[in-house]
Protein backbone atom coordinates (compact mmCIF):
# COMPACT_ATOMS: atom_id res chain seq x y z
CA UNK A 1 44.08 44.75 -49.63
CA UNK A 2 47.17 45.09 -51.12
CA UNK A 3 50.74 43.44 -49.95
CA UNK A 4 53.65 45.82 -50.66
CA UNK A 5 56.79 43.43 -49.81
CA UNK A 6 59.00 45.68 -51.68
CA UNK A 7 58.11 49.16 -50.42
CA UNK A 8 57.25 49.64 -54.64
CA UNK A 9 54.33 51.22 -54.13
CA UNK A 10 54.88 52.87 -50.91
CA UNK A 11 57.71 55.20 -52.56
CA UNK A 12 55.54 55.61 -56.17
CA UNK A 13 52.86 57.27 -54.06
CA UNK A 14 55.54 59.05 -51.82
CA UNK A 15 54.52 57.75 -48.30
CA UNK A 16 57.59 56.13 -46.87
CA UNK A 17 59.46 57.37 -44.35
CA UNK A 18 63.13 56.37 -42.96
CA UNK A 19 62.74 54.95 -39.74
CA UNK A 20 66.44 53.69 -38.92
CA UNK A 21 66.06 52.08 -35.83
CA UNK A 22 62.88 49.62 -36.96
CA UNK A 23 64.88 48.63 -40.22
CA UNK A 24 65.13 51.62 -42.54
CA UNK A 25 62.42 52.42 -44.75
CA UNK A 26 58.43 51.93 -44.01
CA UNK A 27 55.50 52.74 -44.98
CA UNK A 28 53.86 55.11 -43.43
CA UNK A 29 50.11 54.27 -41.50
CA UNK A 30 47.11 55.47 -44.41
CA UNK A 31 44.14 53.78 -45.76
CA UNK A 32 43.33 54.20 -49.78
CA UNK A 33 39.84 53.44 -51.32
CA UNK A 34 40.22 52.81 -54.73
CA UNK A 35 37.36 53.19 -57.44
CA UNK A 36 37.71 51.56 -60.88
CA UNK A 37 41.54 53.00 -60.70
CA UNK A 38 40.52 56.20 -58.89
CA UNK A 39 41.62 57.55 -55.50
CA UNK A 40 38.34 58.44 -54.02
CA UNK A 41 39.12 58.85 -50.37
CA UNK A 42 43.27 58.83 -48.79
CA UNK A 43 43.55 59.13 -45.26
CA UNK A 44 47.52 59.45 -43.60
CA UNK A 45 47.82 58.84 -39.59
CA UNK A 46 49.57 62.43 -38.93
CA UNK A 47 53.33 61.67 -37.62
């Protein structure tokens, strides 16, 4: 698990979006496994 406060990582892996009305950027929904540093499986809830 991973807490992204700033939105850092979010935009260094390019999945935020600009949602103005719920308070400008956000992440976008997805789920990461990471092995020893090493993508292995990224899945992004379609918009």
């Amino acid at each position: 698990m991973l807490a992204d406060t700033n939105g850092e990582f979010t935009k260094a892996i390019g999945l935020e979006q600009d949602l103005p009305v719920l308070g400008g950027l956000r992440s976008k929904r997805y789920s990461m496994v990471v092995d020893d540093g090493k993508v292995i499986q990224l899945n992004v809830e379609p918009d």
